[in-house]
N, C-alpha and C. Protein backbone atom coordinates (compact mmCIF):
# COMPACT_ATOMS: atom_id res chain seq x y z
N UNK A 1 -42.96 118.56 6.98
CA UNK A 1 -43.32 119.06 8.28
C UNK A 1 -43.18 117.93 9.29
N UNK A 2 -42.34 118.30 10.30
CA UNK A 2 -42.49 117.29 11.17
C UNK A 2 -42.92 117.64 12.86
N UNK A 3 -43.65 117.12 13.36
CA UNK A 3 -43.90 117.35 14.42
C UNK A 3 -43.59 115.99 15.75
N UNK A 4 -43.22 116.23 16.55
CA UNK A 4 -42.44 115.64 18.27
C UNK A 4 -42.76 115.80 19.66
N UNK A 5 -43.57 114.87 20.12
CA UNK A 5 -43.50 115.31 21.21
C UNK A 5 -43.43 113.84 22.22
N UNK A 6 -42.39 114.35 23.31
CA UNK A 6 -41.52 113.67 24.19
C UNK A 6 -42.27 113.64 25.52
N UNK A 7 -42.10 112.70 26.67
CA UNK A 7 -42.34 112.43 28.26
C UNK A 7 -41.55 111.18 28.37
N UNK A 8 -40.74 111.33 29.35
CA UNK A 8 -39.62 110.65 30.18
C UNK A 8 -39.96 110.63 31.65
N UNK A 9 -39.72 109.42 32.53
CA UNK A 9 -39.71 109.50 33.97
C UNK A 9 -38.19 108.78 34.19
N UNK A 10 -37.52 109.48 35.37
CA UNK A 10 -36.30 108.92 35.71
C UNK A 10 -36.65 108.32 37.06
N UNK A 11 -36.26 107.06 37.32
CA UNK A 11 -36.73 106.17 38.74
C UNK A 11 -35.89 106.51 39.21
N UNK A 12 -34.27 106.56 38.83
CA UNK A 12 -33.25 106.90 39.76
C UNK A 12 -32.17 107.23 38.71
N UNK A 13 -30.90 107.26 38.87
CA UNK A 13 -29.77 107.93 38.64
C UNK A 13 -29.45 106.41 37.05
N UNK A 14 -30.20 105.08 37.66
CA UNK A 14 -29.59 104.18 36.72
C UNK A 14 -30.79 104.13 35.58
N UNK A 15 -32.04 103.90 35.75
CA UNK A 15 -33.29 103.83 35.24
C UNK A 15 -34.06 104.82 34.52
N UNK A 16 -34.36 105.06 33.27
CA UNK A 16 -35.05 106.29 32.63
C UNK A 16 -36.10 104.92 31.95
N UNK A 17 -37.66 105.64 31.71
CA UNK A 17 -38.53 105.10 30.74
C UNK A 17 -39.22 106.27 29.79
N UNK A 18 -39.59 106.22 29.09
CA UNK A 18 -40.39 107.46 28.14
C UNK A 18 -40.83 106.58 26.98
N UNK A 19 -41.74 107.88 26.56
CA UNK A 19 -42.48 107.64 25.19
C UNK A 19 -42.47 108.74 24.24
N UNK A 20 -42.14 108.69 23.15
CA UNK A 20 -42.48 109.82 22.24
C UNK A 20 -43.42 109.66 21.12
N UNK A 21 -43.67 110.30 20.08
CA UNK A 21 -44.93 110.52 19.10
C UNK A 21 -43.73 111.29 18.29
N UNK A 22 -43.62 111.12 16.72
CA UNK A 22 -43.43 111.96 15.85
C UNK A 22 -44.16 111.70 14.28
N UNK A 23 -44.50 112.51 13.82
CA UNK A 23 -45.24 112.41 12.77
C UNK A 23 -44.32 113.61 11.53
N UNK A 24 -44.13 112.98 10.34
CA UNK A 24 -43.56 113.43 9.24
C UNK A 24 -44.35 113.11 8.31
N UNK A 25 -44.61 114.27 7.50
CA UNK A 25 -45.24 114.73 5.72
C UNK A 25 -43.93 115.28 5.14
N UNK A 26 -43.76 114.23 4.20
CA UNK A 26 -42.85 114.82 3.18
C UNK A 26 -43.14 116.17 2.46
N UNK A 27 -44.78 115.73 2.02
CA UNK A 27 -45.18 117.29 1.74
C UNK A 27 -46.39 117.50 2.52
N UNK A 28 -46.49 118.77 3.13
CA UNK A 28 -46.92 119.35 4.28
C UNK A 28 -48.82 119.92 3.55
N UNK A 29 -48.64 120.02 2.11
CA UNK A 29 -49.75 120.16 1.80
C UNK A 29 -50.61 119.27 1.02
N UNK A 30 -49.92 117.63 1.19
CA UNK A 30 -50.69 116.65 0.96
C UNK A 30 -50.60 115.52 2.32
N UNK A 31 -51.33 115.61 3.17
CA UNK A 31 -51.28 114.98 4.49
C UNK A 31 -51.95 113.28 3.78
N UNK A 32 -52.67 113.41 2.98
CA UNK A 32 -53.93 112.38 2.55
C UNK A 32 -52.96 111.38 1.21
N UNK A 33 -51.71 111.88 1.03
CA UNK A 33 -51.04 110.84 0.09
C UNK A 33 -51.43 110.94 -1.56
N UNK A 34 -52.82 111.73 -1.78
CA UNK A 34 -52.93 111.86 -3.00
C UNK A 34 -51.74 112.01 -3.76
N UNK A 35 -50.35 112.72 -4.07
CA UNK A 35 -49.25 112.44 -4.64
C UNK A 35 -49.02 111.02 -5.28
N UNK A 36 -49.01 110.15 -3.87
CA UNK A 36 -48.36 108.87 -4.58
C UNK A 36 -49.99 108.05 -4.96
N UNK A 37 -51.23 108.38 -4.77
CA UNK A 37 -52.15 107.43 -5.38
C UNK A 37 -52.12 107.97 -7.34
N UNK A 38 -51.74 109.26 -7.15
CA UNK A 38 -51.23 109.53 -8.76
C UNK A 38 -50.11 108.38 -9.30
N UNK A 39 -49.30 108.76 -8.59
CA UNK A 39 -48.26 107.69 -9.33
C UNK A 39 -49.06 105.91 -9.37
N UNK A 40 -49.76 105.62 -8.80
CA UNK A 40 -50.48 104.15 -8.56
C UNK A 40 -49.80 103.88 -7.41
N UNK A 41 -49.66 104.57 -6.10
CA UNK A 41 -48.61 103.73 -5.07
C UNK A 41 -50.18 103.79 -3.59
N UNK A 42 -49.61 103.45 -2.67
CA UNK A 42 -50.43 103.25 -1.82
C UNK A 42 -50.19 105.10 -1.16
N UNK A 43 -51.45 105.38 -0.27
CA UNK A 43 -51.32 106.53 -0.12
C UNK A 43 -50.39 106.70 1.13
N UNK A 44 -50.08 105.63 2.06
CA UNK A 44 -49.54 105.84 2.99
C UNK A 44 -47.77 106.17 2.95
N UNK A 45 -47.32 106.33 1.73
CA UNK A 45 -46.14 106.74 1.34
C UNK A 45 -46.21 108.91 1.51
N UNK A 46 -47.23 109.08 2.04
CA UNK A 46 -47.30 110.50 2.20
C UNK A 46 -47.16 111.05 3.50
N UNK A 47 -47.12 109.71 4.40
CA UNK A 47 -46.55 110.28 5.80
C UNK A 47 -45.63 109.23 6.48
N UNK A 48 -45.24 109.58 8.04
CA UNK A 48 -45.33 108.53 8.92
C UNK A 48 -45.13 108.66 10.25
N UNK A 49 -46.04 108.19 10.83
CA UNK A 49 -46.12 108.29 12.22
C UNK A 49 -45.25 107.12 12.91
N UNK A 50 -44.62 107.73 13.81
CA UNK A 50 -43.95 106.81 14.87
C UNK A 50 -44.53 106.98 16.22
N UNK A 51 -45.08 106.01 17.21
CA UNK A 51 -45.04 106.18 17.85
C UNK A 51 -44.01 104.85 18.89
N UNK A 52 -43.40 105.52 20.00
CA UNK A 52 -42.35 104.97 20.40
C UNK A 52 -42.11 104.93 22.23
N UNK A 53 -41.70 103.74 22.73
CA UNK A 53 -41.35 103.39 24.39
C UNK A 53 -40.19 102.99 24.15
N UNK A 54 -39.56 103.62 25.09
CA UNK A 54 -38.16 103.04 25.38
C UNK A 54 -37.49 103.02 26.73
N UNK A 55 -37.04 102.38 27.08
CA UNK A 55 -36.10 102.21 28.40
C UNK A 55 -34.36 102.59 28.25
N UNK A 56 -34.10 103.48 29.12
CA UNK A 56 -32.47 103.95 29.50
C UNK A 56 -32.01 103.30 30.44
N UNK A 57 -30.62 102.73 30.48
CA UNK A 57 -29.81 101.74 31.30
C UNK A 57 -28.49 102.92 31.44
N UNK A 58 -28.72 103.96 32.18
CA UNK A 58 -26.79 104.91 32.83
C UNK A 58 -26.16 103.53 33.41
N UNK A 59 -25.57 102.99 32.80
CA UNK A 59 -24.52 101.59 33.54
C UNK A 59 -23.36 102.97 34.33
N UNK A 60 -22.71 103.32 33.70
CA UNK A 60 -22.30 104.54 34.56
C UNK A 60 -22.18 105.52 33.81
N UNK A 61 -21.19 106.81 34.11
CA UNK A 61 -21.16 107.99 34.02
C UNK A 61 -21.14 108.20 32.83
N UNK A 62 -20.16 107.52 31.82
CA UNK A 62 -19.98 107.44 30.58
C UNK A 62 -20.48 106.27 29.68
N UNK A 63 -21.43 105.45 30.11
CA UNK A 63 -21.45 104.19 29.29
C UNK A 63 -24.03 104.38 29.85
N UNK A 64 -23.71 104.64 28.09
CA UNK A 64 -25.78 103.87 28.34
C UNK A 64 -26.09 103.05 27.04
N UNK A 65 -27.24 102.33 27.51
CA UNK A 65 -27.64 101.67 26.81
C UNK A 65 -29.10 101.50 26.57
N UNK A 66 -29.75 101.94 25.91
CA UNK A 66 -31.01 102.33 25.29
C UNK A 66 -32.12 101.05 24.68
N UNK A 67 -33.01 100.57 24.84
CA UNK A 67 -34.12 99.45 24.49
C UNK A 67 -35.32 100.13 23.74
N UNK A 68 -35.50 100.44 22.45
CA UNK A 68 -36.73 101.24 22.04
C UNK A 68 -37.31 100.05 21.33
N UNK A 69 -38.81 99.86 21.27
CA UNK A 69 -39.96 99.64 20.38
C UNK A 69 -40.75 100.62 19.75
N UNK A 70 -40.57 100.35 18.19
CA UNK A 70 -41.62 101.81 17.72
C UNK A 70 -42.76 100.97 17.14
N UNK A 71 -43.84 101.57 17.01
CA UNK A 71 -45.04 101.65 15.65
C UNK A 71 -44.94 102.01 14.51
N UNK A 72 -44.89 101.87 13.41
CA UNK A 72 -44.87 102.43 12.99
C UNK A 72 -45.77 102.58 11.89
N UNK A 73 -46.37 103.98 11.06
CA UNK A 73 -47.50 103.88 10.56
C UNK A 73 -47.17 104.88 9.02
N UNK A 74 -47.40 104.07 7.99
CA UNK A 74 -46.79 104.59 6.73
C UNK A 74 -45.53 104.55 6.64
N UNK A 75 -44.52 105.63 5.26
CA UNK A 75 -43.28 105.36 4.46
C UNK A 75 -42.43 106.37 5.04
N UNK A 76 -43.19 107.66 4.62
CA UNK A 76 -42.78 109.11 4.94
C UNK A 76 -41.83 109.04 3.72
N UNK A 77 -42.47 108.39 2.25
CA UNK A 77 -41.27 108.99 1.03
C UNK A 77 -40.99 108.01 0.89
N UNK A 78 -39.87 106.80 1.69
CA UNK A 78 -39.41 105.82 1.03
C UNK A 78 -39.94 104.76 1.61
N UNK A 79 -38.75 103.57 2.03
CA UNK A 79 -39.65 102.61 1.92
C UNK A 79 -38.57 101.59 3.45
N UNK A 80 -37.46 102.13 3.54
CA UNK A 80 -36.56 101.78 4.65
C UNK A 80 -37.32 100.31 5.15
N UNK A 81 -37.10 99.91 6.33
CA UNK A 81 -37.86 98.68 6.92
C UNK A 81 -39.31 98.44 6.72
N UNK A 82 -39.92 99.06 6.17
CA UNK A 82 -41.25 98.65 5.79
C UNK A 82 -41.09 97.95 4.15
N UNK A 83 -40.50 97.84 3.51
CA UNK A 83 -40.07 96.92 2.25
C UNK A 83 -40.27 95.48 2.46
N UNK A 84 -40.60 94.77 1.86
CA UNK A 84 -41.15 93.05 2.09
C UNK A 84 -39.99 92.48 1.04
N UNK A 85 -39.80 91.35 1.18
CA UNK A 85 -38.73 90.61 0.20
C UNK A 85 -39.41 90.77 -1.45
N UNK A 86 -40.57 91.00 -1.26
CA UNK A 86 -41.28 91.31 -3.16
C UNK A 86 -41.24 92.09 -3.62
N UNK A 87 -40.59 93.08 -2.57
CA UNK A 87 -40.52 94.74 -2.86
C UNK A 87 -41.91 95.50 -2.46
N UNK A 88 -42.96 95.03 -2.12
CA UNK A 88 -43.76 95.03 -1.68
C UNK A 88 -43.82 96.35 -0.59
N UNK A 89 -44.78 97.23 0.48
CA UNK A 89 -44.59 97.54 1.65
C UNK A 89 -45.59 97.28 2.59
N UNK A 90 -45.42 97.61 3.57
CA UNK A 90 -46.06 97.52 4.91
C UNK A 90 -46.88 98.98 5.20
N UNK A 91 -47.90 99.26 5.83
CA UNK A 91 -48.74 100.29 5.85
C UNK A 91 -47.66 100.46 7.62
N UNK A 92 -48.76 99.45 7.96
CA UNK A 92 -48.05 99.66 9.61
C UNK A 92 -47.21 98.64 9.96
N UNK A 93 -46.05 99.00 10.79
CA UNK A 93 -45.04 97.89 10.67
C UNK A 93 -44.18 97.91 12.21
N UNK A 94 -43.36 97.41 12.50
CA UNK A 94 -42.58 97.48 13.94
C UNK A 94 -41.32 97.85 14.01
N UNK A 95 -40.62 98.47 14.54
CA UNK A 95 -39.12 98.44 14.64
C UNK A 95 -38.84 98.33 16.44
N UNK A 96 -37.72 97.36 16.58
CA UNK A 96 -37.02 97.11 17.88
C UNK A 96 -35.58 98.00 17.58
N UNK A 97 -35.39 98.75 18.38
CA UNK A 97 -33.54 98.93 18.09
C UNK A 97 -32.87 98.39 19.90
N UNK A 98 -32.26 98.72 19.90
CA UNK A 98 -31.32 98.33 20.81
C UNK A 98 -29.51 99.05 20.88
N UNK A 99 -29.40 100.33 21.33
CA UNK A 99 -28.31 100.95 21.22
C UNK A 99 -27.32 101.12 22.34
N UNK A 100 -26.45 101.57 22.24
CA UNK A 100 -25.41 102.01 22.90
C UNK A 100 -24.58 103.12 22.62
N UNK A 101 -24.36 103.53 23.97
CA UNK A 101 -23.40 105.02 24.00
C UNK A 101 -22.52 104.98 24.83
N UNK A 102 -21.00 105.35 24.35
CA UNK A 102 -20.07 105.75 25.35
C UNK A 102 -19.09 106.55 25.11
N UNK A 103 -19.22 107.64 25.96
CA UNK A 103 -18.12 108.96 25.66
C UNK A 103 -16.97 109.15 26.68
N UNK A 104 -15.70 109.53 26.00
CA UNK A 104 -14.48 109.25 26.32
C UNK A 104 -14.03 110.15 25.91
């Protein structure tokens, strides 16, 4: 089950800022992780919340470039950037991206 919800302000034609929230359960009728404390894993492998700010750069018509910081809170299943070099994970952890788009 996943749930999303979005707010954006545009300053002008070049400038966008927003924030979103999404939250994912792999399984929708264990919110609490019991699944993986069976297996011996931490329970936070039973969801994960993102919450997220980002800034939009329209350089022009066809060319943007995007700045996000997320939160992030639990696995949601695996283990992607929250993995430690011991194999280890992270409950709550950070992601920066930094993207680009251009259509032609």
């Amino acid at each position: 089950r996943i749930h999303y919800w979005m707010a954006t302000y545009q300053f002008n034609e070049l400038v966008e800022v927003g924030a979103y929230y999404n939250s994912y359960y792999p399984n929708s009728d264990d919110k609490e992780g019991d699944f993986w404390i069976s297996q011996g894993m931490d329970d936070f492998h039973g969801w994960q919340k993102d919450t997220a700010l980002f800034v939009r750069l329209n350089l022009t018509e066809d060319w943007i470039v995007k700045a996000e910081w997320h939160q992030m809170d639990g696995t949601g299943g695996g283990g992607g950037f929250s993995t430690n070099q011991d194999g280890s994970f992270n409950r709550k952890w950070n992601m920066y991206a930094l993207k680009t788009t251009y259509v032609f």
